[in-house]
PDB file of N, CA and C in Angstrom:
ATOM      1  N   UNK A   1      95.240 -53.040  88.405  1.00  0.00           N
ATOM      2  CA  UNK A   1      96.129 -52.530  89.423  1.00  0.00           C
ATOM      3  C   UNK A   1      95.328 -52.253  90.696  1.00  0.00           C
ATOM      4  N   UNK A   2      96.246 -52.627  91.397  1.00  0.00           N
ATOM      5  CA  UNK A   2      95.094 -52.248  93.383  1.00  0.00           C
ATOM      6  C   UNK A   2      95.854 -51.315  93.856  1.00  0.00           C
ATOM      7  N   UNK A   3      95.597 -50.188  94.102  1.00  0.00           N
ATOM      8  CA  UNK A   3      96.263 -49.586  95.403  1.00  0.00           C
ATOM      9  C   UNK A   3      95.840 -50.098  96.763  1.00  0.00           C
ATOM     10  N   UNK A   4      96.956 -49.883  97.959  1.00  0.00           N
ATOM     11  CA  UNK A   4      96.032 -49.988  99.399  1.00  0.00           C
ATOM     12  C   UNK A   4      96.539 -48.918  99.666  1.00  0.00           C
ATOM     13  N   UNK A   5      96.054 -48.819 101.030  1.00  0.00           N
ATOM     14  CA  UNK A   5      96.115 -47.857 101.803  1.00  0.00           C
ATOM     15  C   UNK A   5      95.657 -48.051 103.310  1.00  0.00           C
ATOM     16  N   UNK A   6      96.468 -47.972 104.294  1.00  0.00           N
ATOM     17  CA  UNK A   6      96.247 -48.297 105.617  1.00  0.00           C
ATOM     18  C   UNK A   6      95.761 -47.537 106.488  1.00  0.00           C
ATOM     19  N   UNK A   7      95.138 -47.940 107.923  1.00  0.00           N
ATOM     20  CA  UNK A   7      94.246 -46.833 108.584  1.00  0.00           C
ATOM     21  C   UNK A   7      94.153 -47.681 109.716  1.00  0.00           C
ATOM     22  N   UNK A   8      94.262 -46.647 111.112  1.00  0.00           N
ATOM     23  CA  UNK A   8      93.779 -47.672 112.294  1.00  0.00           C
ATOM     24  C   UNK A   8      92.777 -47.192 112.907  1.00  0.00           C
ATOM     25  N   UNK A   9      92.130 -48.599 113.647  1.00  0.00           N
ATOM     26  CA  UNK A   9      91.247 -48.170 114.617  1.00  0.00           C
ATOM     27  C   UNK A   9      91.093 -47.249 115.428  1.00  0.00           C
ATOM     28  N   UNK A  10      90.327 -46.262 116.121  1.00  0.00           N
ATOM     29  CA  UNK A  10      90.886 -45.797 117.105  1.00  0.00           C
ATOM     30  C   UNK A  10      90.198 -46.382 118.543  1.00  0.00           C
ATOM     31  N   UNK A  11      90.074 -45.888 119.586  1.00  0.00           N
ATOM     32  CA  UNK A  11      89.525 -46.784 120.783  1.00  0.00           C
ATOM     33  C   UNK A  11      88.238 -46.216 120.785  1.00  0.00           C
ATOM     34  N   UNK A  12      87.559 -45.813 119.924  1.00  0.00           N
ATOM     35  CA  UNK A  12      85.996 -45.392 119.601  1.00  0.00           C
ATOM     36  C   UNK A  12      85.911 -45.797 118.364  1.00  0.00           C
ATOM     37  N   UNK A  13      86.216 -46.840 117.712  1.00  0.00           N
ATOM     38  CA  UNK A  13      86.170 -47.227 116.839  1.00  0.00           C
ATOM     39  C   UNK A  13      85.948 -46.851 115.513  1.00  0.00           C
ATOM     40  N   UNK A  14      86.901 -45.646 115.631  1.00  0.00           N
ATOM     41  CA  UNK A  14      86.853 -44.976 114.365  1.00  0.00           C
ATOM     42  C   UNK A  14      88.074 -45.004 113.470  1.00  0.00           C
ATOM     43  N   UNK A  15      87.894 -45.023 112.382  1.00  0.00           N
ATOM     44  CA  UNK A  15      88.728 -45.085 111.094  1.00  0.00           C
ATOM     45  C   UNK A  15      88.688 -43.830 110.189  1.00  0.00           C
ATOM     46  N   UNK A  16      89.853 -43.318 109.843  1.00  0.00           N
ATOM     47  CA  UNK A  16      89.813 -42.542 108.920  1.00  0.00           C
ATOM     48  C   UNK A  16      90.004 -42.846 107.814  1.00  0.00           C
ATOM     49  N   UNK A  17      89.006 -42.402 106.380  1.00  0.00           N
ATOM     50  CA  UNK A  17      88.965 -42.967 105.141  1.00  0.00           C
ATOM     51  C   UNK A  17      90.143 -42.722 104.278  1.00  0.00           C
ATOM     52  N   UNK A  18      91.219 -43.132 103.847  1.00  0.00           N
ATOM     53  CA  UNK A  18      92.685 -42.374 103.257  1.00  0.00           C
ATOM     54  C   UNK A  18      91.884 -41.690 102.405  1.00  0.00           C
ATOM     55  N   UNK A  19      92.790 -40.898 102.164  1.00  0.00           N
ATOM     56  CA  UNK A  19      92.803 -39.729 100.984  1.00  0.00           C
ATOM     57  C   UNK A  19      92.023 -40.255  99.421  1.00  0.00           C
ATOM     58  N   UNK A  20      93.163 -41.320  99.202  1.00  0.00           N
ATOM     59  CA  UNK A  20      93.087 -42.099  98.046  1.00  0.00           C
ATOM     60  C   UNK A  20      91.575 -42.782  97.935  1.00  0.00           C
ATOM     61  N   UNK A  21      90.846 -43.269  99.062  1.00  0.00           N
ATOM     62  CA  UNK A  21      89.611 -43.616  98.470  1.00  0.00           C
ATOM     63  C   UNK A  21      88.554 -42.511  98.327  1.00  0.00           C
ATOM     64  N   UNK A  22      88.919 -41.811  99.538  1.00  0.00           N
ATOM     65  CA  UNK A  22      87.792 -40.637  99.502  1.00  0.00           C
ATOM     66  C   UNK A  22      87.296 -39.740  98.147  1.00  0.00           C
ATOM     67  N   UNK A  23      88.955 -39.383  97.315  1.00  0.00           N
ATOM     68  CA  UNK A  23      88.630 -39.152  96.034  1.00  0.00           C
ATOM     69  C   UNK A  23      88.193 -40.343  94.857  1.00  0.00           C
ATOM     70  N   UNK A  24      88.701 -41.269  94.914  1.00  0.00           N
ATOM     71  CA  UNK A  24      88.134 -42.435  94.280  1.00  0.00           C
ATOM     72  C   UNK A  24      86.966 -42.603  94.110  1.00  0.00           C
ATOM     73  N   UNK A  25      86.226 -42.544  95.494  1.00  0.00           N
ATOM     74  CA  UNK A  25      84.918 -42.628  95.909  1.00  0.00           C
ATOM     75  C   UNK A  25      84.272 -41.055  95.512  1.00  0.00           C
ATOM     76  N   UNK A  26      84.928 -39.679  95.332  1.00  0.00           N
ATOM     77  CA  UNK A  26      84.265 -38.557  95.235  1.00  0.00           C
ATOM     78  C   UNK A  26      83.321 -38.054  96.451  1.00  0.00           C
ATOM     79  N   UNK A  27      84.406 -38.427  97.686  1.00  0.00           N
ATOM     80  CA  UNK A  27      83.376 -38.612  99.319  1.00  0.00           C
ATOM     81  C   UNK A  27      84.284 -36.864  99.136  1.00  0.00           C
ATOM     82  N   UNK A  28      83.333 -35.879 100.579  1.00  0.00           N
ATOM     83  CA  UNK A  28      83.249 -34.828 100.805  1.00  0.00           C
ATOM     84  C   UNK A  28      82.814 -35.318 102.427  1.00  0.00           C
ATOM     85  N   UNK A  29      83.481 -34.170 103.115  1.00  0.00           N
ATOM     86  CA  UNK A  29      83.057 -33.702 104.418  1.00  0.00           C
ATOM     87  C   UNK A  29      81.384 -33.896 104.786  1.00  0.00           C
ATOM     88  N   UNK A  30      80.797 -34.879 105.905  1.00  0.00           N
ATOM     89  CA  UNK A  30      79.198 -34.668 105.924  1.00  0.00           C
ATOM     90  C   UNK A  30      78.692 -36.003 104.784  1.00  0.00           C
ATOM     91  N   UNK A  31      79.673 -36.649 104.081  1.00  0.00           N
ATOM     92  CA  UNK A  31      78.931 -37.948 102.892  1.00  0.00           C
ATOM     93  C   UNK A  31      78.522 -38.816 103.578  1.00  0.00           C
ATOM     94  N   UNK A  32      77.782 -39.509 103.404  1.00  0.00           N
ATOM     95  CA  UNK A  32      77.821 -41.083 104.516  1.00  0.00           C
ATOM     96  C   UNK A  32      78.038 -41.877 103.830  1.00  0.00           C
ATOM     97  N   UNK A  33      78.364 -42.864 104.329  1.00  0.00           N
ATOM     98  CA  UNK A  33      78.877 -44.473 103.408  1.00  0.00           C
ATOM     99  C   UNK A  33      78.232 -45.672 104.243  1.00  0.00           C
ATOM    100  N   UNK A  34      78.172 -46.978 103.319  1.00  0.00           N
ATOM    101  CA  UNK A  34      77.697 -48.025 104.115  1.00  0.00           C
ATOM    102  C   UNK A  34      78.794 -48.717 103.620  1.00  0.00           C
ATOM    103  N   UNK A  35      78.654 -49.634 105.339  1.00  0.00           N
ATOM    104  CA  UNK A  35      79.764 -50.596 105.274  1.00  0.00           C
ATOM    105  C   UNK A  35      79.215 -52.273 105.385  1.00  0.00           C
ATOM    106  N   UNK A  36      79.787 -52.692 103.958  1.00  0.00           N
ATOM    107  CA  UNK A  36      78.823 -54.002 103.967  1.00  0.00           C
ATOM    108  C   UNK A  36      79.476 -55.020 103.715  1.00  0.00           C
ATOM    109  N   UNK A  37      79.207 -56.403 104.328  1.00  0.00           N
ATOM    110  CA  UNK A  37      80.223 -57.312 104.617  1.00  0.00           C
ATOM    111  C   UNK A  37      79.229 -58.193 104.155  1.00  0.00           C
ATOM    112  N   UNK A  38      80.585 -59.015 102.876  1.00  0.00           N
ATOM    113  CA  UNK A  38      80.078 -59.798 102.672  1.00  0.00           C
ATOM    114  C   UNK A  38      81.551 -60.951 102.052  1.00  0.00           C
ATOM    115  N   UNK A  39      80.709 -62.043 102.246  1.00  0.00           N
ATOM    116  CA  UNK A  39      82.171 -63.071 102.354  1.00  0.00           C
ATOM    117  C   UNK A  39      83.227 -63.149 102.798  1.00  0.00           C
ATOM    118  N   UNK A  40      83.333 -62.357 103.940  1.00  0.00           N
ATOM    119  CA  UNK A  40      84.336 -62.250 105.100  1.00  0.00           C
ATOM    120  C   UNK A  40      85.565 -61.143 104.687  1.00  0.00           C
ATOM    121  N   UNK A  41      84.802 -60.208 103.537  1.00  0.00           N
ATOM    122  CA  UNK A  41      85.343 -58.859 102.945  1.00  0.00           C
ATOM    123  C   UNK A  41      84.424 -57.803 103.812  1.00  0.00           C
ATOM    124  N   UNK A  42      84.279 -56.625 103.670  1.00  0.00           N
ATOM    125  CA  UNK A  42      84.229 -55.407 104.165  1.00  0.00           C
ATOM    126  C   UNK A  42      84.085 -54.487 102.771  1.00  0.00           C
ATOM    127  N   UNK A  43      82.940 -53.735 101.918  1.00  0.00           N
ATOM    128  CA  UNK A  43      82.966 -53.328 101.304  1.00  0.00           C
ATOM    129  C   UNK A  43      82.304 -51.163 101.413  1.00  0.00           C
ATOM    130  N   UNK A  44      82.928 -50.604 101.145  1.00  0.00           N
ATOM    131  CA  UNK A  44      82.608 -49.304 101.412  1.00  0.00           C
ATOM    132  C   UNK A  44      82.235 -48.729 100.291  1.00  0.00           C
ATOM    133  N   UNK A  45      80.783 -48.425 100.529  1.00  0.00           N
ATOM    134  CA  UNK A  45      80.007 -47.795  99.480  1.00  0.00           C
ATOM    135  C   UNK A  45      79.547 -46.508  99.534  1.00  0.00           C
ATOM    136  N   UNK A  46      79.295 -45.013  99.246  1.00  0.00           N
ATOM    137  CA  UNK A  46      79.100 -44.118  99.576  1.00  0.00           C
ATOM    138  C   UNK A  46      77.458 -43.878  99.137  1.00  0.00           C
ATOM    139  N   UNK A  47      76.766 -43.405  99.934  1.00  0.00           N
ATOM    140  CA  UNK A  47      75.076 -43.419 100.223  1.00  0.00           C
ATOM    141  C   UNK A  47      74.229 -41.968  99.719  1.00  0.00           C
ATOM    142  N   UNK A  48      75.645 -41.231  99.831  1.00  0.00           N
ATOM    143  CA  UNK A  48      75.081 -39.809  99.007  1.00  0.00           C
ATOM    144  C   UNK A  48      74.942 -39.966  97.665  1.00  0.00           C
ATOM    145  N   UNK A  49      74.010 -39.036  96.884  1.00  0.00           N
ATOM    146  CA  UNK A  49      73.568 -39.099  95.820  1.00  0.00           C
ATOM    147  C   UNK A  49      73.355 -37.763  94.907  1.00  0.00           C
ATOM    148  N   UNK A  50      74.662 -37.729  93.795  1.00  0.00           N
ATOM    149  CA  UNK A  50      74.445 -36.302  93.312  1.00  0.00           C
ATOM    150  C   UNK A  50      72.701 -36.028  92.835  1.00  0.00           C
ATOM    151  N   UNK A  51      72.466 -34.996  93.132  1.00  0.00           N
ATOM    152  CA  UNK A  51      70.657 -34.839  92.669  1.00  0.00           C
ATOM    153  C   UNK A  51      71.271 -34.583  91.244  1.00  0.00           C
ATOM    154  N   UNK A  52      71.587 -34.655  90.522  1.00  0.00           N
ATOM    155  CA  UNK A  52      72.263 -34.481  88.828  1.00  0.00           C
ATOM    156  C   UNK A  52      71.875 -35.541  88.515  1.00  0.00           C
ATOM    157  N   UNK A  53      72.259 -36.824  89.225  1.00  0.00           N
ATOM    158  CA  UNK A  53      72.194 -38.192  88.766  1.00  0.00           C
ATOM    159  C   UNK A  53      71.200 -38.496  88.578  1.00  0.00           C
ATOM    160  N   UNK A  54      69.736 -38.053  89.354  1.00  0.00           N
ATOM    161  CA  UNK A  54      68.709 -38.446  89.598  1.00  0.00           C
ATOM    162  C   UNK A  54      67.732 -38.011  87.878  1.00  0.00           C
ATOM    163  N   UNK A  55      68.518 -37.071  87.495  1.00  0.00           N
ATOM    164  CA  UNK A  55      67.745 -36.654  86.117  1.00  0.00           C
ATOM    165  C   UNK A  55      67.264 -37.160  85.455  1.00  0.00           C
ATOM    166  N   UNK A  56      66.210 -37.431  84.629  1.00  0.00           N
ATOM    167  CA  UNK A  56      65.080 -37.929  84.052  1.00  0.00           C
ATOM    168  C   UNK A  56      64.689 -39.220  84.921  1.00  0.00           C
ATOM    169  N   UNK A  57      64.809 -39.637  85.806  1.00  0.00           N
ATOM    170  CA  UNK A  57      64.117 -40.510  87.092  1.00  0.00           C
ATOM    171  C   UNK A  57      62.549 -40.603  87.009  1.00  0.00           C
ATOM    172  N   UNK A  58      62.085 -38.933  87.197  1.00  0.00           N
ATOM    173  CA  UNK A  58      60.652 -39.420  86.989  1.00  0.00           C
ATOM    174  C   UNK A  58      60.399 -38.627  86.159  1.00  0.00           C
ATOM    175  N   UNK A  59      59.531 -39.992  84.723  1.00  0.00           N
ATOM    176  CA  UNK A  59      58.837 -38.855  83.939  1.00  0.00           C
ATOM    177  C   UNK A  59      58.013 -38.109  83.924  1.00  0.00           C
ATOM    178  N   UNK A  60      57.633 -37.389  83.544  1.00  0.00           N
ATOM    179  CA  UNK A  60      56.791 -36.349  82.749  1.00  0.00           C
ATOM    180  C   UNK A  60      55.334 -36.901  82.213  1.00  0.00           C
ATOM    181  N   UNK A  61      54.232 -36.919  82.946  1.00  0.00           N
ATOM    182  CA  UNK A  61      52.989 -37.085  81.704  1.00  0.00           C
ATOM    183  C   UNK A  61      52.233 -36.008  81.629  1.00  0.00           C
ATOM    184  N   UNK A  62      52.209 -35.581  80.102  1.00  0.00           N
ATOM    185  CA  UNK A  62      51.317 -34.531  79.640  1.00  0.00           C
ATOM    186  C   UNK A  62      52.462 -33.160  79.665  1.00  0.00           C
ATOM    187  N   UNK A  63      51.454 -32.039  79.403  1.00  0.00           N
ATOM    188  CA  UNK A  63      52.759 -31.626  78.952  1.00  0.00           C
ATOM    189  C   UNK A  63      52.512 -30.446  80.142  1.00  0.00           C
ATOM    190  N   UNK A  64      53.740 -29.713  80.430  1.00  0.00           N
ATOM    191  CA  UNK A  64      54.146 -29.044  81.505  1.00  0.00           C
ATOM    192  C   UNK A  64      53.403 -27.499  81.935  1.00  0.00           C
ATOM    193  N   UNK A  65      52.958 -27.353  83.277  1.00  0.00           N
ATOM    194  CA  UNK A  65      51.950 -26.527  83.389  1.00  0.00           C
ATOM    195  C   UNK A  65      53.187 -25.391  83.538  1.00  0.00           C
ATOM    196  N   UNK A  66      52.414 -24.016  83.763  1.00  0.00           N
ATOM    197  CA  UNK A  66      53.461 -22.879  84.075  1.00  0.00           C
ATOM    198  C   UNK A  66      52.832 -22.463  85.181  1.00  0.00           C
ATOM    199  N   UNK A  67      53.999 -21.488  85.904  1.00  0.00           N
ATOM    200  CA  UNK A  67      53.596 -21.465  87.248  1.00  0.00           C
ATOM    201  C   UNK A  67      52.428 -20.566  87.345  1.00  0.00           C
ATOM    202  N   UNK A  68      52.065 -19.513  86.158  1.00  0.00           N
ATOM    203  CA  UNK A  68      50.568 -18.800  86.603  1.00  0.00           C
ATOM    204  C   UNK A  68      49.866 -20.206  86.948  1.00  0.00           C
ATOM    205  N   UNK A  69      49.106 -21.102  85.355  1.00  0.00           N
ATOM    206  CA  UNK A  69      48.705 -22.139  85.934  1.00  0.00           C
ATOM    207  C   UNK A  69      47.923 -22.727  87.407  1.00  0.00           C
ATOM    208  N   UNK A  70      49.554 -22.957  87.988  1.00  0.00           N
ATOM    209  CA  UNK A  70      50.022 -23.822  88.770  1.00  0.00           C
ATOM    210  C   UNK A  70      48.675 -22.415  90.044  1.00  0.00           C
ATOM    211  N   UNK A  71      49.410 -21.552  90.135  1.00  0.00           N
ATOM    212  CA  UNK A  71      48.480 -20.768  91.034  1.00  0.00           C
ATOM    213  C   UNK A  71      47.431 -20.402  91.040  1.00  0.00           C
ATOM    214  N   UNK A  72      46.546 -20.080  89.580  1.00  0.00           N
ATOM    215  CA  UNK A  72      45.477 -20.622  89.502  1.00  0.00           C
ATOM    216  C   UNK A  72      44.568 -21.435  89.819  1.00  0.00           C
ATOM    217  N   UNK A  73      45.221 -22.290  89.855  1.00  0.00           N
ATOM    218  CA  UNK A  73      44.144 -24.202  90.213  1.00  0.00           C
ATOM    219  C   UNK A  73      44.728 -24.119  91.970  1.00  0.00           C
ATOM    220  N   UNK A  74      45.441 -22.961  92.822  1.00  0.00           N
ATOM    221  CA  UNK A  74      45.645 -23.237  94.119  1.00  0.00           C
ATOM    222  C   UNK A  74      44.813 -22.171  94.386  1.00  0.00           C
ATOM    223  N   UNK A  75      44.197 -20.648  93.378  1.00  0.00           N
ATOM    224  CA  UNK A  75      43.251 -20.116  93.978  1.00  0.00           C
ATOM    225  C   UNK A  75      42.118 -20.522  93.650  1.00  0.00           C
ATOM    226  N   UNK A  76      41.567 -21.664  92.547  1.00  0.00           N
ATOM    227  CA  UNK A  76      40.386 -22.074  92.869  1.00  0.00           C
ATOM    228  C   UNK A  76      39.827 -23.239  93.680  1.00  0.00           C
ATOM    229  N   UNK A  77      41.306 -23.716  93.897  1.00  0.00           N
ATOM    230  CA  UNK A  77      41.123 -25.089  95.426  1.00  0.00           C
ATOM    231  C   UNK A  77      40.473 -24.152  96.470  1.00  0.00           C
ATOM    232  N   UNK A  78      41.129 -22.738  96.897  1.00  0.00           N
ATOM    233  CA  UNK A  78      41.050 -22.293  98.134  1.00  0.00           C
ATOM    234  C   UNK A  78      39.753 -21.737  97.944  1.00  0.00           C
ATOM    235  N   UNK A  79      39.123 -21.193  96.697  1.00  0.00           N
ATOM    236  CA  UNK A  79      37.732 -20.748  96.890  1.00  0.00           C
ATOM    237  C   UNK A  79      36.842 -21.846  97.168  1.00  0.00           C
ATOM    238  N   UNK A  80      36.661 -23.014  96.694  1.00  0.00           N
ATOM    239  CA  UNK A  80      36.079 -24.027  96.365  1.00  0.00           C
ATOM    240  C   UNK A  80      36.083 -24.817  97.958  1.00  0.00           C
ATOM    241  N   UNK A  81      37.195 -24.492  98.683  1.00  0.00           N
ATOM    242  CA  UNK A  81      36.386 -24.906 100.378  1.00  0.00           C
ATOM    243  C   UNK A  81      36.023 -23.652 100.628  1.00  0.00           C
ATOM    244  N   UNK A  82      36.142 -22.204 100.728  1.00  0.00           N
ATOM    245  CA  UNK A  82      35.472 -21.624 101.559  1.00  0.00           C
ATOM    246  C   UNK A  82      33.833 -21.889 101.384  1.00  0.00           C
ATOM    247  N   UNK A  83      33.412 -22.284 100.009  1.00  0.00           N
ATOM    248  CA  UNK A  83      32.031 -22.823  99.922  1.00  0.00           C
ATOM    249  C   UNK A  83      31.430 -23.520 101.080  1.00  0.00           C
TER     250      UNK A  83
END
């Protein structure tokens, strides 16, 4: 099944996205989209990216420091130039 949905230019060449794709698409106020043409179509893709999605993206090697750790090895960087 296709829905459409119509929209005009305006004389700054702007278009408003209907309702119907914006939720389709899961677009919000501030999203950006690219508009990409190809085979004499017009395709609208949205460019934002839930950071949720991005989850396990990059792994993990070794196993996970804690933040004492973590501040540790930044107060012996900082002693280690005042040398």
């Amino acid at each position: 099944m296709t829905d459409e949905s119509k929209s005009k230019i305006t004389y700054k060449g702007q278009v408003t996205v209907p309702k119907m794709v914006r939720e389709a698409l899961g677009l919000a106020i501030g999203d950006e989209v690219a508009f990409i043409l190809r085979d004499g179509s017009v395709y609208l893709e949205p460019r934002n990216v839930d950071t949720r999605a991005l989850r396990g993206v990059v792994k993990r090697k070794g196993k996970p420091v804690s933040l004492d750790d973590m501040q540790a090895a930044i107060r012996d960087g900082a002693t280690k130039g005042e040398r």
